[in-house]
C-alpha atoms as a PDB file:
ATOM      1  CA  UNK A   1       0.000   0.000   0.000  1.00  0.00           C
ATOM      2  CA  UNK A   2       2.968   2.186   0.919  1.00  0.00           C
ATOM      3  CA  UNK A   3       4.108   1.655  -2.588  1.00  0.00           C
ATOM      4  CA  UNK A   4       1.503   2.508  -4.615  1.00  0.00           C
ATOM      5  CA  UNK A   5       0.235   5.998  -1.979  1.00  0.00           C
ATOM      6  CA  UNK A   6       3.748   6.816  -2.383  1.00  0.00           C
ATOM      7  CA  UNK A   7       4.297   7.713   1.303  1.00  0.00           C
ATOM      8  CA  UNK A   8       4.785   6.056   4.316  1.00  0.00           C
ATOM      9  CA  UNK A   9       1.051   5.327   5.969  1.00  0.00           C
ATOM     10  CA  UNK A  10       0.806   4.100   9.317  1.00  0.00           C
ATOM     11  CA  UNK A  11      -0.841   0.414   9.683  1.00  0.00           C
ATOM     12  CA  UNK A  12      -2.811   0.970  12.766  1.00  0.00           C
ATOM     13  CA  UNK A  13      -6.373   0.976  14.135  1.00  0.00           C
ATOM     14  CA  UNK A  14      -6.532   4.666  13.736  1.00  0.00           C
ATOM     15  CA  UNK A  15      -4.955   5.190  10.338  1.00  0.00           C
ATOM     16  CA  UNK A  16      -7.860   1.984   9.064  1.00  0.00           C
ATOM     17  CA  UNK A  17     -10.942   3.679  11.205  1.00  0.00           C
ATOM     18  CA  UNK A  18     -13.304   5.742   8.960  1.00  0.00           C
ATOM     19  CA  UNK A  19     -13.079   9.267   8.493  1.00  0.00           C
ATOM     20  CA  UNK A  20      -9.718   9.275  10.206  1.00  0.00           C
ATOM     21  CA  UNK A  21      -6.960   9.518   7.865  1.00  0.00           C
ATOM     22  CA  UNK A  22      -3.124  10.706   8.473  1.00  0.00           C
ATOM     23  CA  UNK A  23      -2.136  13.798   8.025  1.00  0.00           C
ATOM     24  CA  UNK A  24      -0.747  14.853   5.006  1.00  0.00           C
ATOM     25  CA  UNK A  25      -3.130  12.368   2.454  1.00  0.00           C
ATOM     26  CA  UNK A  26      -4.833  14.549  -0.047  1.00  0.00           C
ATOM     27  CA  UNK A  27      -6.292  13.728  -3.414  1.00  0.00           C
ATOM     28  CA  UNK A  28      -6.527  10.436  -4.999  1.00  0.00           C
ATOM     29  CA  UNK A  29      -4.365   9.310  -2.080  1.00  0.00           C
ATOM     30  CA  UNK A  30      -6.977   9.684   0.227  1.00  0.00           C
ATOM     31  CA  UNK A  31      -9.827   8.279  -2.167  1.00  0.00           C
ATOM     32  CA  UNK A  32      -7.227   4.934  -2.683  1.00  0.00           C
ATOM     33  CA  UNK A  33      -6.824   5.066   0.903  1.00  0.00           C
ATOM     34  CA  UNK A  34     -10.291   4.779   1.681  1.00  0.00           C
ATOM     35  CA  UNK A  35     -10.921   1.952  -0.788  1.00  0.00           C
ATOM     36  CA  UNK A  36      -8.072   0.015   0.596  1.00  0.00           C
ATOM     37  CA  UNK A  37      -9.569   0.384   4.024  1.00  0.00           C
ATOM     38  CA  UNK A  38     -13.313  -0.789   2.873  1.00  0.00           C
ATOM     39  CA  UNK A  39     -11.740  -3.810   1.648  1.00  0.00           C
ATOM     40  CA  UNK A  40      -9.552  -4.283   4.726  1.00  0.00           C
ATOM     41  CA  UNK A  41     -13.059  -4.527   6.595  1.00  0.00           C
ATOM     42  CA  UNK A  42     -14.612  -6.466   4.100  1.00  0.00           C
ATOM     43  CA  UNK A  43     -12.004  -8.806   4.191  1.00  0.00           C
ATOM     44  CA  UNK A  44     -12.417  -9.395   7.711  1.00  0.00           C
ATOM     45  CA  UNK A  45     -16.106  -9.428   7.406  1.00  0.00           C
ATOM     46  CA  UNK A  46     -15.781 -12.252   5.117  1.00  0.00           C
ATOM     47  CA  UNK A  47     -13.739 -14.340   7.327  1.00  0.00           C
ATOM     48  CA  UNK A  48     -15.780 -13.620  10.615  1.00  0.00           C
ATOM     49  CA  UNK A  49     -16.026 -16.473  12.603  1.00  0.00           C
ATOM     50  CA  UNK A  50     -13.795 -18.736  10.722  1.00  0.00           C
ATOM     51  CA  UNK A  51     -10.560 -19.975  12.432  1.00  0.00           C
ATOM     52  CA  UNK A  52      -8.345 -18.525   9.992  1.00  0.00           C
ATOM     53  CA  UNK A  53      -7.992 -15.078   9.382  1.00  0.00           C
ATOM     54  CA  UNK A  54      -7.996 -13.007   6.513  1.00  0.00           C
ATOM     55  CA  UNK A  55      -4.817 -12.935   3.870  1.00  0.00           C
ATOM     56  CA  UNK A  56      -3.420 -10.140   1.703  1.00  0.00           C
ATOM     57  CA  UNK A  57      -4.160 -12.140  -1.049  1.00  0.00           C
ATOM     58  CA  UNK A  58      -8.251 -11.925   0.162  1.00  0.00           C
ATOM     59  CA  UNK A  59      -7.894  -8.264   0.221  1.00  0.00           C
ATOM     60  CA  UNK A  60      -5.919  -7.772  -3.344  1.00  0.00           C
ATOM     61  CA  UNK A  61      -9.299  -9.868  -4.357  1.00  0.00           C
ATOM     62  CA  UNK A  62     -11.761  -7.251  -3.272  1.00  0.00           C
ATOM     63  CA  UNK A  63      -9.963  -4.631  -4.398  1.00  0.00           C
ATOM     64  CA  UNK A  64     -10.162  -6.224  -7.915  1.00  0.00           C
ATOM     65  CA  UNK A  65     -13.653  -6.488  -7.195  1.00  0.00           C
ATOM     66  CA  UNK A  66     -14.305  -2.891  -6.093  1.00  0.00           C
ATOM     67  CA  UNK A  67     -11.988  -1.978  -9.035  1.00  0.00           C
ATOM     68  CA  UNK A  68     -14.370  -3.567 -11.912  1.00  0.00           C
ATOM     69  CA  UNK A  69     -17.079  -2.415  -9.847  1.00  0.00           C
ATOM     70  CA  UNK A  70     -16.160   1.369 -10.032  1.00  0.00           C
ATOM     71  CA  UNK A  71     -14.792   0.803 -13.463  1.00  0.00           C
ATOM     72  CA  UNK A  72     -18.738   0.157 -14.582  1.00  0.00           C
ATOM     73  CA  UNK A  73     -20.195   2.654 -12.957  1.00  0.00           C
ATOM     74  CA  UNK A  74     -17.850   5.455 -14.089  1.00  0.00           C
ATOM     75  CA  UNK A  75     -17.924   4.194 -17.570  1.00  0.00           C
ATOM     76  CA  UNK A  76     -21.977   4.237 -17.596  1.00  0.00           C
ATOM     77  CA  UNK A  77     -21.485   7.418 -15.610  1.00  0.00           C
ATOM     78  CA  UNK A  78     -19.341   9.082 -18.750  1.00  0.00           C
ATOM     79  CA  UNK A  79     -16.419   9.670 -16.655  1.00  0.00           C
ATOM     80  CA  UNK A  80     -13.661   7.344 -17.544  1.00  0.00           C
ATOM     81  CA  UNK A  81     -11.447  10.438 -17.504  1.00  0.00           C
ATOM     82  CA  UNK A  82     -12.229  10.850 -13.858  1.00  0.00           C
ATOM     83  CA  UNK A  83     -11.972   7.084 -13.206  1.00  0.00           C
ATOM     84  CA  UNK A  84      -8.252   7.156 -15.009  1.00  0.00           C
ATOM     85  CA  UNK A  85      -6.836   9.867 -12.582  1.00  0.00           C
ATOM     86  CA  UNK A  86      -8.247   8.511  -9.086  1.00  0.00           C
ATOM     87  CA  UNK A  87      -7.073   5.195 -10.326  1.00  0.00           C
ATOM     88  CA  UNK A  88      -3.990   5.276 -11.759  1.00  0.00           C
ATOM     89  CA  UNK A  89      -1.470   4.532  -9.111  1.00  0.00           C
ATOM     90  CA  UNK A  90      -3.154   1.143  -8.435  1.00  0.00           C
ATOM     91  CA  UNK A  91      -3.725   0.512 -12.125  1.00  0.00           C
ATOM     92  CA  UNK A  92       0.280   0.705 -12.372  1.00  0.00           C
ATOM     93  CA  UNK A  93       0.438  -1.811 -10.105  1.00  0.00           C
ATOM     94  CA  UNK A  94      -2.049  -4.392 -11.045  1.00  0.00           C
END
């Protein structure tokens, strides 16, 4: 995550809790950072309950998820321009 935000984020309780986001995060930054948390929960969700716990590799897979989702809905929405610039850091990367 630190790789693709460019910056070093902070992986605690606080940094993941909504609305609560380091200081210094602005622009798509923040918007990434929000989706990666969503699916951080998510991921959890999913495993809730089960004896093991949730793996990075369950979180890249809602990302992907949320990705195609957003892709779809900007695309309907007319604004793959938009979708391009809040999404290009993680598009390098995937």
């Amino acid at each position: 995550m630190q790789q693709i935000l460019g910056s070093q984020i902070p992986m605690t309780f606080v940094t993941l809790s909504p609305g609560d986001l380091p200081e210094g995060v602005t622009g798509n930054n923040k918007y990434l950072l929000k989706v990666f948390s969503v699916a951080a929960k998510k991921a959890i969700t999913y495993k809730w309950l089960q004896a093991d716990r949730p793996t990075e590799d369950n979180w890249i897979e809602i990302i992907k998820d949320i990705h195609k989702i957003e892709r779809l809905t900007f695309l309907i929405r007319l604004k793959h321009d938009l979708y391009i610039a809040r999404r290009t850091k993680w598009i390098k990367c995937v």
